[in-house]
PDB file of N, CA and C in Angstrom:
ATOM      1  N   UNK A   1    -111.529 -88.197 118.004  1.00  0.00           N
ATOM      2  CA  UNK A   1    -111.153 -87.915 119.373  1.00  0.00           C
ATOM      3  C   UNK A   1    -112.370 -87.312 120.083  1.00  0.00           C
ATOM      4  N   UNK A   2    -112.791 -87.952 121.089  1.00  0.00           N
ATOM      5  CA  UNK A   2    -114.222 -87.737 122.340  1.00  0.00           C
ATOM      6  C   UNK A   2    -113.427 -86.835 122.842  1.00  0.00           C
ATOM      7  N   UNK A   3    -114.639 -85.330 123.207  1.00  0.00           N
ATOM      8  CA  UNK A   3    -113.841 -84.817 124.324  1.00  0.00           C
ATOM      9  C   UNK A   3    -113.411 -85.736 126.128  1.00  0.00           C
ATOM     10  N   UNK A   4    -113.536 -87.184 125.982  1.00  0.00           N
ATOM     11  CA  UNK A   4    -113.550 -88.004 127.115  1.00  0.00           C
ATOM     12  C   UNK A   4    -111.369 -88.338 127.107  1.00  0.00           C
ATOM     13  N   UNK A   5    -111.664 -88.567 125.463  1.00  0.00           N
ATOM     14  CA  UNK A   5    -110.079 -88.705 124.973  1.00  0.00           C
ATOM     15  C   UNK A   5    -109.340 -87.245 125.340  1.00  0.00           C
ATOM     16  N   UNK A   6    -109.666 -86.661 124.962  1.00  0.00           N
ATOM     17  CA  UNK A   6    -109.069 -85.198 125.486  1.00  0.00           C
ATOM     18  C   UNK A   6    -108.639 -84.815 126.875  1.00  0.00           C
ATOM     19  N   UNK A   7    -109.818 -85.444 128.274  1.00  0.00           N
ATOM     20  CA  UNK A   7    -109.854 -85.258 129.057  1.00  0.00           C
ATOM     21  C   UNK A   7    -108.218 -86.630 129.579  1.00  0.00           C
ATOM     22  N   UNK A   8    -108.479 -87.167 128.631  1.00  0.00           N
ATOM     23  CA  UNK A   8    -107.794 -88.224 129.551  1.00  0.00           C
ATOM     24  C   UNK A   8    -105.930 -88.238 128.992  1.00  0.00           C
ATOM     25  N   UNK A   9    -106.044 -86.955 127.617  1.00  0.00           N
ATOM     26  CA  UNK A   9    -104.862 -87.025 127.534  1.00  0.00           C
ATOM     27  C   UNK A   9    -104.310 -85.888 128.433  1.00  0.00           C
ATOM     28  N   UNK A  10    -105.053 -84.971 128.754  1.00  0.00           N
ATOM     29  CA  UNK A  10    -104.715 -83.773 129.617  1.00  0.00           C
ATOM     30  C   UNK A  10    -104.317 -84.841 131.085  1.00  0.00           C
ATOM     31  N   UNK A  11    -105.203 -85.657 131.331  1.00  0.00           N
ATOM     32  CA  UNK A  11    -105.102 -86.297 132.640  1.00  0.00           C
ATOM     33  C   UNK A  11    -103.442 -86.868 133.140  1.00  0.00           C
ATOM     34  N   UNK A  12    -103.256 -87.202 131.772  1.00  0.00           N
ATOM     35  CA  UNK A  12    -101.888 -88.209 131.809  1.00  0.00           C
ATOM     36  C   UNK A  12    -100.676 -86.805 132.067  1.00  0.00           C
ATOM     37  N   UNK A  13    -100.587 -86.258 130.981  1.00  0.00           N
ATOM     38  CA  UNK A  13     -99.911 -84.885 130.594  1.00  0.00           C
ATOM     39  C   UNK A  13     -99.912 -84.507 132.524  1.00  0.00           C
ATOM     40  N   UNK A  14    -100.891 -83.702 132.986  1.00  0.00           N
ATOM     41  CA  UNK A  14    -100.985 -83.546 134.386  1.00  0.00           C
ATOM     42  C   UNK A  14    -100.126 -84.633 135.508  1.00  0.00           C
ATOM     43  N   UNK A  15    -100.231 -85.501 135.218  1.00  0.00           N
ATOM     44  CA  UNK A  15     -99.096 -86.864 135.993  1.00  0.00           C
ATOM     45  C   UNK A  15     -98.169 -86.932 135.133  1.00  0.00           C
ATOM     46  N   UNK A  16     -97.919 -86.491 134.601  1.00  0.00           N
ATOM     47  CA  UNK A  16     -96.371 -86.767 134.282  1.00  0.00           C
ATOM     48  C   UNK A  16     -95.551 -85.233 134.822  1.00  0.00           C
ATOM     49  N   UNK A  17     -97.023 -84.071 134.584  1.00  0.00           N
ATOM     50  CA  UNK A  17     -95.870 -82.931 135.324  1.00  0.00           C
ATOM     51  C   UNK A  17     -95.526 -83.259 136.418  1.00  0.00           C
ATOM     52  N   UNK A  18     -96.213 -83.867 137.419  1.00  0.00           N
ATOM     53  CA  UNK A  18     -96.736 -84.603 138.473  1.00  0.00           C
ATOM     54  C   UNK A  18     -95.461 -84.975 138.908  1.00  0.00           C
ATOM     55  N   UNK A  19     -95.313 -86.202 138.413  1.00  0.00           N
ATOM     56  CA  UNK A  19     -94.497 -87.309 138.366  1.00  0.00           C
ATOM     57  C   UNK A  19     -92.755 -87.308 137.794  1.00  0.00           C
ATOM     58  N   UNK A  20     -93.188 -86.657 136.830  1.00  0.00           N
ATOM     59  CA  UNK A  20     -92.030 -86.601 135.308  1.00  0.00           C
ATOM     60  C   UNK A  20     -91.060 -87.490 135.705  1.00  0.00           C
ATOM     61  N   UNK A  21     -91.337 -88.983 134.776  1.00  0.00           N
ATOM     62  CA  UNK A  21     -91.159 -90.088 134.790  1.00  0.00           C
ATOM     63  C   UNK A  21     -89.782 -89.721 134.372  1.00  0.00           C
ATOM     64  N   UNK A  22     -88.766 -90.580 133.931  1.00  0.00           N
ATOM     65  CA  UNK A  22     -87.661 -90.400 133.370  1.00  0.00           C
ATOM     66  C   UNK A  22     -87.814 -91.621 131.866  1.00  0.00           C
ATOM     67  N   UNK A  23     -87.063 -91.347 130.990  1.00  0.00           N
ATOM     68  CA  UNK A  23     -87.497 -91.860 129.734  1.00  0.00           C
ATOM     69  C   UNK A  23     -89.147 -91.461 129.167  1.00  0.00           C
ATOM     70  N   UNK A  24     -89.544 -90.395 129.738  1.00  0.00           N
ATOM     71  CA  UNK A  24     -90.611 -89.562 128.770  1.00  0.00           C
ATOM     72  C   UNK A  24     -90.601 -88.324 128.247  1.00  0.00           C
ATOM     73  N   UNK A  25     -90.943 -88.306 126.780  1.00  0.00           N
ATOM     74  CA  UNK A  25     -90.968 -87.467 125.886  1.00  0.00           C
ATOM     75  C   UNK A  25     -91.643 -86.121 126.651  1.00  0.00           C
ATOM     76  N   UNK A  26     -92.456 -86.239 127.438  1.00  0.00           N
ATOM     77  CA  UNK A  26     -92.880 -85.210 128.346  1.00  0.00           C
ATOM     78  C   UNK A  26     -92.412 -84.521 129.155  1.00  0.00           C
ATOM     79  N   UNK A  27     -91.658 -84.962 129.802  1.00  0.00           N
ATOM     80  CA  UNK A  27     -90.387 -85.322 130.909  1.00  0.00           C
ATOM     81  C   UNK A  27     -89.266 -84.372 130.122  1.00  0.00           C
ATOM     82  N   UNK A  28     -89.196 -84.610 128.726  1.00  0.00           N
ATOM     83  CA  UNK A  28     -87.799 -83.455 128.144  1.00  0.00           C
ATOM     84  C   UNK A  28     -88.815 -82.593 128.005  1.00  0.00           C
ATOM     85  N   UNK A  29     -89.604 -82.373 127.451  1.00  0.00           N
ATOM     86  CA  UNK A  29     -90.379 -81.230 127.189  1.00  0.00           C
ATOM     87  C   UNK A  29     -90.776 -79.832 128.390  1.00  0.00           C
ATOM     88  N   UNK A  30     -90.776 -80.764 129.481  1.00  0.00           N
ATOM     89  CA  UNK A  30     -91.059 -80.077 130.750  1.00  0.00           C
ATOM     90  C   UNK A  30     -89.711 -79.477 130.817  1.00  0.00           C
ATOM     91  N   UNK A  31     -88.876 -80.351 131.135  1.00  0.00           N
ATOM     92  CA  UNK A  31     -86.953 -79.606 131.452  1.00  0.00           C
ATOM     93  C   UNK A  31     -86.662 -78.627 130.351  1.00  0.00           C
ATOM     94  N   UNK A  32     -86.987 -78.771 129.338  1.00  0.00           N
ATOM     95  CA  UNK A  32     -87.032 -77.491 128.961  1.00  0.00           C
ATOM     96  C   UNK A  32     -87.206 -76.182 128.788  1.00  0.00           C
ATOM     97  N   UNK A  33     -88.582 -76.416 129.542  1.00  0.00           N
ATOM     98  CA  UNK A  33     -88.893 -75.094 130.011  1.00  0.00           C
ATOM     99  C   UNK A  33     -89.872 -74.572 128.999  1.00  0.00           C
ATOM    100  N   UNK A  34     -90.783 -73.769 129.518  1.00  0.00           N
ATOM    101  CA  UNK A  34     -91.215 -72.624 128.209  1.00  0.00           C
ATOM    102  C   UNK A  34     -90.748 -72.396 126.593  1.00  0.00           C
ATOM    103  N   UNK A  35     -89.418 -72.235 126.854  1.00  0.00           N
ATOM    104  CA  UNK A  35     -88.461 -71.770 125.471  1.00  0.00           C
ATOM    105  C   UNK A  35     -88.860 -73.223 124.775  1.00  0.00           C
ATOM    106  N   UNK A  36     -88.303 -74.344 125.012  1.00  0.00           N
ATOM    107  CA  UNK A  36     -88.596 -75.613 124.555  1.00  0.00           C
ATOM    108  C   UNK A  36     -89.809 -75.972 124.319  1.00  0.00           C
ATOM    109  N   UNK A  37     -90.709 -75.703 125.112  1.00  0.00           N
ATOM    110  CA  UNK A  37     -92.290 -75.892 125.047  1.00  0.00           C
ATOM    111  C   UNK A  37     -92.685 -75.128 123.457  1.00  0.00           C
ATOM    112  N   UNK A  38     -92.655 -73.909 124.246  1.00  0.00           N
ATOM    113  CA  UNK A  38     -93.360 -73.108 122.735  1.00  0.00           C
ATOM    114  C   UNK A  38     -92.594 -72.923 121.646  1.00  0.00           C
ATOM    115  N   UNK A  39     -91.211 -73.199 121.463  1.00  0.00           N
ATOM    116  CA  UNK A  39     -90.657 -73.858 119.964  1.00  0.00           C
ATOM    117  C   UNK A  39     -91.312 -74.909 119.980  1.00  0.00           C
ATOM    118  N   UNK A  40     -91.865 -76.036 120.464  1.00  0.00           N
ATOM    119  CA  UNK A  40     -92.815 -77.118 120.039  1.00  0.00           C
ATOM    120  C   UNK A  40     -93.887 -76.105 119.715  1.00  0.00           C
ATOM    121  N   UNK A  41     -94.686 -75.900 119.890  1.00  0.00           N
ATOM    122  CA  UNK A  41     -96.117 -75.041 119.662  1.00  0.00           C
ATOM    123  C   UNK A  41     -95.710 -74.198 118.824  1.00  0.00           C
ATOM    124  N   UNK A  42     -94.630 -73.582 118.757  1.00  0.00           N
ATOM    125  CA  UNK A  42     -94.869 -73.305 117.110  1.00  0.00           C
ATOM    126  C   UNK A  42     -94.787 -73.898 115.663  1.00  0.00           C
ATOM    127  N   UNK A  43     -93.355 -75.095 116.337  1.00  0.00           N
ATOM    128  CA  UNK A  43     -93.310 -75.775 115.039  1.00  0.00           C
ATOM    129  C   UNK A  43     -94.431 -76.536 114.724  1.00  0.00           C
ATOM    130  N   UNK A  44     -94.908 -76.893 115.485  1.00  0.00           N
ATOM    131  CA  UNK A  44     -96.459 -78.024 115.233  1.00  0.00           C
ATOM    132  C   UNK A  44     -97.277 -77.009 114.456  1.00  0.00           C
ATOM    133  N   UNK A  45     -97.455 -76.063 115.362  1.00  0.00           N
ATOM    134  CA  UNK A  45     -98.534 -74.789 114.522  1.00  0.00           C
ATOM    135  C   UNK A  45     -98.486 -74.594 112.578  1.00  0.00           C
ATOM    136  N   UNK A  46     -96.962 -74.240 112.807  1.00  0.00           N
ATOM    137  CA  UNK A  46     -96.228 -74.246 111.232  1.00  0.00           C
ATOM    138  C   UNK A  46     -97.022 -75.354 110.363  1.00  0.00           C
ATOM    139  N   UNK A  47     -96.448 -76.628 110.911  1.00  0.00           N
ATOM    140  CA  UNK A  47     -96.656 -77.596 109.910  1.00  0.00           C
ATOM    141  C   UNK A  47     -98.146 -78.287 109.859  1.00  0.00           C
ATOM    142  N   UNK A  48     -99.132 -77.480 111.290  1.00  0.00           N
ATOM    143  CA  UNK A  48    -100.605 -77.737 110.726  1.00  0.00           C
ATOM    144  C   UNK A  48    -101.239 -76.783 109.313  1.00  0.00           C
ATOM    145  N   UNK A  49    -100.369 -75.541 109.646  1.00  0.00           N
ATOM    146  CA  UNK A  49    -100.693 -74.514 108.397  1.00  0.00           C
ATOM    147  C   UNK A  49    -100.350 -75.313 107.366  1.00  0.00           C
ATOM    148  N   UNK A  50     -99.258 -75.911 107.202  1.00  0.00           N
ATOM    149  CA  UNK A  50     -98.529 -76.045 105.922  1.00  0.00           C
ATOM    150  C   UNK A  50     -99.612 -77.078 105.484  1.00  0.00           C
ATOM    151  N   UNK A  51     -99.592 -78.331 106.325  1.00  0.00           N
ATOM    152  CA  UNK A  51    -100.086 -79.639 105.959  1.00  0.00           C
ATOM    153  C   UNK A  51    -101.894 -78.933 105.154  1.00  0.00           C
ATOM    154  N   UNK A  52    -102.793 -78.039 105.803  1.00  0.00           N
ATOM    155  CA  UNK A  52    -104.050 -77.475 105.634  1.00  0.00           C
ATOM    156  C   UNK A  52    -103.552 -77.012 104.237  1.00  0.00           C
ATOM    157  N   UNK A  53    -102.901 -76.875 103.779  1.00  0.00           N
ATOM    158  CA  UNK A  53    -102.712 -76.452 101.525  1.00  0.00           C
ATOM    159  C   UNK A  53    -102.137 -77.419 101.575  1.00  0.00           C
ATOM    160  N   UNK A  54    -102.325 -78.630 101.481  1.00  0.00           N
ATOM    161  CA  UNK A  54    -101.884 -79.745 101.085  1.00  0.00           C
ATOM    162  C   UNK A  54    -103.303 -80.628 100.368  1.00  0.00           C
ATOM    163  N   UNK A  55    -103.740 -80.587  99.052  1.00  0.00           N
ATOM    164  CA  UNK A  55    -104.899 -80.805  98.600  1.00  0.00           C
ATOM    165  C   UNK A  55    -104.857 -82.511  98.949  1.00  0.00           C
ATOM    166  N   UNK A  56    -107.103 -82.370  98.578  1.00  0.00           N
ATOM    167  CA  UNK A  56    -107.533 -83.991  98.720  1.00  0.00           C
ATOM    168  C   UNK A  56    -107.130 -84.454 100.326  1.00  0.00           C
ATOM    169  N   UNK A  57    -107.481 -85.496 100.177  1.00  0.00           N
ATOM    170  CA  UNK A  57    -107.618 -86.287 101.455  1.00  0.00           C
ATOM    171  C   UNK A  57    -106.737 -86.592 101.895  1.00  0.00           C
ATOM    172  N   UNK A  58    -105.588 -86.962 101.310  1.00  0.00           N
ATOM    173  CA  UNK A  58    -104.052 -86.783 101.714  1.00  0.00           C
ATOM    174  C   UNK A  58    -103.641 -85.848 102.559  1.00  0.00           C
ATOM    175  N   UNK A  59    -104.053 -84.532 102.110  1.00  0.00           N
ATOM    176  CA  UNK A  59    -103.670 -83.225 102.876  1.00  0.00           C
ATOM    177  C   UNK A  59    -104.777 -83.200 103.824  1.00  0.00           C
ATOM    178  N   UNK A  60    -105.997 -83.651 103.612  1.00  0.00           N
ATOM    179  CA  UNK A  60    -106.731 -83.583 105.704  1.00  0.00           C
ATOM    180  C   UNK A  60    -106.296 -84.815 106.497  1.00  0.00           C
ATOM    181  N   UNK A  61    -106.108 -85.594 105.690  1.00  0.00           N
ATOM    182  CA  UNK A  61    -105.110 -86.598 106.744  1.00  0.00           C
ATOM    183  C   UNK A  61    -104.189 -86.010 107.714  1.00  0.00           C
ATOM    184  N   UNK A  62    -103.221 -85.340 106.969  1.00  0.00           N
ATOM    185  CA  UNK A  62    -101.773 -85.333 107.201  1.00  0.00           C
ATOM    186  C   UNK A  62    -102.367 -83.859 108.144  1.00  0.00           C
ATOM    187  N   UNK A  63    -103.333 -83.071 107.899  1.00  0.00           N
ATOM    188  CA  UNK A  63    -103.607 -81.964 108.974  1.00  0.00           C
ATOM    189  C   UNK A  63    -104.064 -82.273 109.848  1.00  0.00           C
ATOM    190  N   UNK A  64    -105.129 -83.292 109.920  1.00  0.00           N
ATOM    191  CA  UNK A  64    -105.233 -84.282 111.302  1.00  0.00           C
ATOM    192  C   UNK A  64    -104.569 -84.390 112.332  1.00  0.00           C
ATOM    193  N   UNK A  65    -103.269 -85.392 111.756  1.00  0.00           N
ATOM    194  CA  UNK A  65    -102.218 -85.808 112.166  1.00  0.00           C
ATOM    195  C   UNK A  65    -101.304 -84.249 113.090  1.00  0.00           C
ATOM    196  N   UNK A  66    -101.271 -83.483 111.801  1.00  0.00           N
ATOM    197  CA  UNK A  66    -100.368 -82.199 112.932  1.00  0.00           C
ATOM    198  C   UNK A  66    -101.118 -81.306 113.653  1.00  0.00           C
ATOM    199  N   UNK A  67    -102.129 -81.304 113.336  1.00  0.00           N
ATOM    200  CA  UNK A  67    -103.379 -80.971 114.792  1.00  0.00           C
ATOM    201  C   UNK A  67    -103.325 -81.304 115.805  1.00  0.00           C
ATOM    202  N   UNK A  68    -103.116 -83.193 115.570  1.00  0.00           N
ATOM    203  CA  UNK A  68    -103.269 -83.836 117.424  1.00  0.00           C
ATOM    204  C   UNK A  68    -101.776 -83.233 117.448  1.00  0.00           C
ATOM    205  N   UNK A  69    -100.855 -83.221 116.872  1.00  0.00           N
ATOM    206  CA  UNK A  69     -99.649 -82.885 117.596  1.00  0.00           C
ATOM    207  C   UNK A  69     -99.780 -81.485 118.069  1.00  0.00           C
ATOM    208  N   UNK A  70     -99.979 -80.689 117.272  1.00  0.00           N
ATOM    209  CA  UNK A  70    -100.348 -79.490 117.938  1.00  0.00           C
ATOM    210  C   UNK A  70    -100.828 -79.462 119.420  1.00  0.00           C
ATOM    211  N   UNK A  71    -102.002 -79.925 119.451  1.00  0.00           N
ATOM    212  CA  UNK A  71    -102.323 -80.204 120.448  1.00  0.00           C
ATOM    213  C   UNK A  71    -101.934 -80.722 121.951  1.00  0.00           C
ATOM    214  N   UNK A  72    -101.457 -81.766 121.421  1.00  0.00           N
ATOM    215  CA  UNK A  72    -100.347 -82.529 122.291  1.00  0.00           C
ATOM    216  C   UNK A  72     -99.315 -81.497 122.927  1.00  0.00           C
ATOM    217  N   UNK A  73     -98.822 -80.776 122.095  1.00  0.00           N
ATOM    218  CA  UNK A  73     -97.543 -79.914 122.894  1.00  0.00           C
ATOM    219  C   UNK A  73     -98.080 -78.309 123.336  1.00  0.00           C
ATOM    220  N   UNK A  74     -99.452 -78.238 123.049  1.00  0.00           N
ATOM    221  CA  UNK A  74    -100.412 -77.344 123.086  1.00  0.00           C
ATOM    222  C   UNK A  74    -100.471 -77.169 124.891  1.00  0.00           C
ATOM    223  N   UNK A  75    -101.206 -78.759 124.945  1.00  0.00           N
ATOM    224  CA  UNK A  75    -101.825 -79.181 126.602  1.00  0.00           C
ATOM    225  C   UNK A  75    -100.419 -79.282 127.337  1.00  0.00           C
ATOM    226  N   UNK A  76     -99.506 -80.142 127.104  1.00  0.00           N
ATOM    227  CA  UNK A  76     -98.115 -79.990 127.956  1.00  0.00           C
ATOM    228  C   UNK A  76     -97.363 -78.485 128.093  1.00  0.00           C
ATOM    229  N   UNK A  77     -97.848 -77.875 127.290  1.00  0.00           N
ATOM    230  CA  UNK A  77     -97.328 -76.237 127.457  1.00  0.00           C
ATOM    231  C   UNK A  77     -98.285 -75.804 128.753  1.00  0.00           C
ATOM    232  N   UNK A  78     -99.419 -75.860 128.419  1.00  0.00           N
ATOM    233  CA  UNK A  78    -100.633 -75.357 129.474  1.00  0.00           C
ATOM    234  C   UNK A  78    -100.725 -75.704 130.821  1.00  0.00           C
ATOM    235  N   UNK A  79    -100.243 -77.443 130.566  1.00  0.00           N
ATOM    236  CA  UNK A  79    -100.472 -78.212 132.055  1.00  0.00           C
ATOM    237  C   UNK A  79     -99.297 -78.001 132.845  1.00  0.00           C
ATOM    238  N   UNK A  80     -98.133 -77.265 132.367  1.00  0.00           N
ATOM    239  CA  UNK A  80     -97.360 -77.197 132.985  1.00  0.00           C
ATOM    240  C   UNK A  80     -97.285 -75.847 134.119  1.00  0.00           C
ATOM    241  N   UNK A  81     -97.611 -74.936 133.425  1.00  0.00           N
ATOM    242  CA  UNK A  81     -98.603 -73.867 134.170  1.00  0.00           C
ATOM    243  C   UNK A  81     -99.693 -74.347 135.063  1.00  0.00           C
ATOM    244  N   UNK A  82     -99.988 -75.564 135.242  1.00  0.00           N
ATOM    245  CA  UNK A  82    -101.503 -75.892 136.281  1.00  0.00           C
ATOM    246  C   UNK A  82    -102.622 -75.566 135.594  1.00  0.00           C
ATOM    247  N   UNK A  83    -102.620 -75.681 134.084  1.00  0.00           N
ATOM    248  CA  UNK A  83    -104.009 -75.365 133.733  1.00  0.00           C
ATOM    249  C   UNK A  83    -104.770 -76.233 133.091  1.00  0.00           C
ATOM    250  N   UNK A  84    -105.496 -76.611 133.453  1.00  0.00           N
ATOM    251  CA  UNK A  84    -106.318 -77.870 133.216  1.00  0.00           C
ATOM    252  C   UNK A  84    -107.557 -77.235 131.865  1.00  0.00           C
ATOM    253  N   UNK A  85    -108.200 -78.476 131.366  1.00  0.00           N
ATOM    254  CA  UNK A  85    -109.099 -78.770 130.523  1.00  0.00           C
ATOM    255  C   UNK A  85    -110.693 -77.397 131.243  1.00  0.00           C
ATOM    256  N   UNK A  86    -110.542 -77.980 132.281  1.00  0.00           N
ATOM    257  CA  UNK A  86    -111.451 -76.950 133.018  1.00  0.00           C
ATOM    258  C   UNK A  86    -111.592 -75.481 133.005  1.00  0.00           C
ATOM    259  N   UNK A  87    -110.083 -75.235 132.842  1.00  0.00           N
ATOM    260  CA  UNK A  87    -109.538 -73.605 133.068  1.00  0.00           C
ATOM    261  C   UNK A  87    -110.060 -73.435 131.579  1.00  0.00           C
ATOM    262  N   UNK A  88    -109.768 -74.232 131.063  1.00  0.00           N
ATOM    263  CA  UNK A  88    -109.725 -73.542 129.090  1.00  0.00           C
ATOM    264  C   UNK A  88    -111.242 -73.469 128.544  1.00  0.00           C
ATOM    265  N   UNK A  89    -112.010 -74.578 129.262  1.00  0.00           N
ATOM    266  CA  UNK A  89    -113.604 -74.777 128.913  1.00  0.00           C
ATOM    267  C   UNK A  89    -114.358 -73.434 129.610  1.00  0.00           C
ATOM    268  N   UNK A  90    -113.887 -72.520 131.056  1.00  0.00           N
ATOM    269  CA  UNK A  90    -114.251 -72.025 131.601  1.00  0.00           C
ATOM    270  C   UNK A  90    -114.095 -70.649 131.082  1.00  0.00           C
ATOM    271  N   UNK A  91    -113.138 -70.225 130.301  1.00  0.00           N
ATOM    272  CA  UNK A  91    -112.927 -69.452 129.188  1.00  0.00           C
ATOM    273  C   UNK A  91    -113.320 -69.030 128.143  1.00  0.00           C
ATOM    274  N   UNK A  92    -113.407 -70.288 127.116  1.00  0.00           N
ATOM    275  CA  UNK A  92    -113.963 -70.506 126.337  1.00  0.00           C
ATOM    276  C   UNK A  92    -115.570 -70.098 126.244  1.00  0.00           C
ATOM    277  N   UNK A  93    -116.528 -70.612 127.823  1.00  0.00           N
ATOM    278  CA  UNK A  93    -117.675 -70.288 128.029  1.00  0.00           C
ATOM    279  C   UNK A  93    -117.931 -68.883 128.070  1.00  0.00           C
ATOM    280  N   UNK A  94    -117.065 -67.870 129.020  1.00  0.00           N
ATOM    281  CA  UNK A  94    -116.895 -66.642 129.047  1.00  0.00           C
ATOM    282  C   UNK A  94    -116.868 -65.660 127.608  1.00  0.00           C
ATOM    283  N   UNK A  95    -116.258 -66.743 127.088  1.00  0.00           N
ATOM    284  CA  UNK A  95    -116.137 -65.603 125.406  1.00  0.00           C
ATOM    285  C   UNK A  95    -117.399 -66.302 124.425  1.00  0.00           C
ATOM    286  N   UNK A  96    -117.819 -67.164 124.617  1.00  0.00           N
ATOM    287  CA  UNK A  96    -119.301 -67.443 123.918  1.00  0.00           C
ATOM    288  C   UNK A  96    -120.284 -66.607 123.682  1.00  0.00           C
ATOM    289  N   UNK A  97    -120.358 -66.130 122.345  1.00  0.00           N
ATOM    290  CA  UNK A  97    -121.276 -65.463 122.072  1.00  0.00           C
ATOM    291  C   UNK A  97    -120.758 -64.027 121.909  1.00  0.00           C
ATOM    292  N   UNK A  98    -119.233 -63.858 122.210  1.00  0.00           N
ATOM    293  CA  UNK A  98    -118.716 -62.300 122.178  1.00  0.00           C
ATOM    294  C   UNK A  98    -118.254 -62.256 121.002  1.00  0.00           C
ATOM    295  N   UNK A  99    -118.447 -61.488 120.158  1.00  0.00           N
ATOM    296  CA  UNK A  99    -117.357 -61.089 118.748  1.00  0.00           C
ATOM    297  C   UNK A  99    -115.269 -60.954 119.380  1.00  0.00           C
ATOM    298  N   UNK A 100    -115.302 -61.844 118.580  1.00  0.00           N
ATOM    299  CA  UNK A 100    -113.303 -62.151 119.027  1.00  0.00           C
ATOM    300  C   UNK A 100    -112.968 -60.567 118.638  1.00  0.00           C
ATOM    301  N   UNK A 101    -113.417 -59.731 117.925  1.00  0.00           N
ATOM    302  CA  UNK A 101    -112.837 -58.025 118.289  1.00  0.00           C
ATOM    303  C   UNK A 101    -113.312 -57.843 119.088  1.00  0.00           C
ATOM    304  N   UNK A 102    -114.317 -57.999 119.854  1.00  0.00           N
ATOM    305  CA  UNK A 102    -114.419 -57.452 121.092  1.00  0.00           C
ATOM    306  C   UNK A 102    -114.333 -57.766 122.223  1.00  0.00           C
ATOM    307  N   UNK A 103    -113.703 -59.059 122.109  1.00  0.00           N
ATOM    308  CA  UNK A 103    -112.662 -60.093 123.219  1.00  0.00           C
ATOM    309  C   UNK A 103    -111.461 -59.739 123.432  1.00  0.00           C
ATOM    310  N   UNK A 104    -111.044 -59.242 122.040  1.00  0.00           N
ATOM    311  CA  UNK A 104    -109.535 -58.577 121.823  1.00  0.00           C
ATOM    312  C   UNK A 104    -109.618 -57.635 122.659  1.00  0.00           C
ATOM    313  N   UNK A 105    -110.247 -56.601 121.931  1.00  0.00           N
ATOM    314  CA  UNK A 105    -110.347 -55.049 122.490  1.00  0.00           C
ATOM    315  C   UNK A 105    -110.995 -54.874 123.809  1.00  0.00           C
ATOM    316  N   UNK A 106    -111.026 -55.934 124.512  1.00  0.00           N
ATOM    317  CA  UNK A 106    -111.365 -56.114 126.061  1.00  0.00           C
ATOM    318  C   UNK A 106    -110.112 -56.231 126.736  1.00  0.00           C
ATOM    319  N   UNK A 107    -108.948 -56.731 126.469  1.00  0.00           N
ATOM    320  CA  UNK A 107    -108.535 -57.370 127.453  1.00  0.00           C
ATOM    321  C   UNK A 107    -106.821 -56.050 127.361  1.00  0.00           C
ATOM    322  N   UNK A 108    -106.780 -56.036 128.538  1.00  0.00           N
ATOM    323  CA  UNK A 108    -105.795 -55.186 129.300  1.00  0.00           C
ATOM    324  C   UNK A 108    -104.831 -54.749 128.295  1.00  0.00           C
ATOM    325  N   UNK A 109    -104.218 -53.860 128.534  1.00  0.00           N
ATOM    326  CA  UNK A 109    -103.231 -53.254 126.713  1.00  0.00           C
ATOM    327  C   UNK A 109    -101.925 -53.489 127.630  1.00  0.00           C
ATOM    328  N   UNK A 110    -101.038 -54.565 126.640  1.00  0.00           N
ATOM    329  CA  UNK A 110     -99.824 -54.416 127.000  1.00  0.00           C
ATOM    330  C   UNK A 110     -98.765 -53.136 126.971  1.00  0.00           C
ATOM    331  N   UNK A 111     -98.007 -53.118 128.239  1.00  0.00           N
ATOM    332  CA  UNK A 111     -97.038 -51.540 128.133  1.00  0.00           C
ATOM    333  C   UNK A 111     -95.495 -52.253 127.680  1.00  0.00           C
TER     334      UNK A 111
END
């Protein structure tokens, strides 16, 4: 997967919040809401852990496989919020080069 593929699955994901066709898997995902969204994002999460101790090439296959899904319900969680490929790269740039404890221990303390 090109980050060009990436761009263009976020693209679609974005038109369908857009749009939200009827007879798309995106389309339930959206009506669901949040709650529905991130029970997807976790169960995907789960079964990329699980599939990653799954030895040999069999098991990076099959983590592959629940990665892009991950992913997949990753970006439809995000894009549904309005947040594009851009927002996350623009982020990402911001924390480059910072130690993730001290990305953590930066950011606002929940009350």
């Amino acid at each position: 997967m090109t980050h060009q593929m990436l761009e263009r699955l976020m693209q679609q994901i974005h038109q369908r919040v857009s749009e939200m066709p009827e007879g798309s898997y995106t389309t339930q995902l959206l009506r669901g809401g949040v709650s529905r969204m991130g029970a997807k994002v976790t169960e995907e999460a789960a079964e990329v852990v699980e599939a990653a101790g799954e030895p040999g090439e069999e098991g990076r296959q099959h983590t592959i496989r629940e990665a892009c899904d991950l992913l997949f319900h990753l970006f439809v969680l995000v894009a549904s919020r309005e947040i594009t490929l851009e927002d996350l790269q623009k982020e990402l740039e911001r924390r480059e080069g910072v130690s993730g404890l001290q990305e953590k221990a930066s950011r606002p303390k929940k009350t």
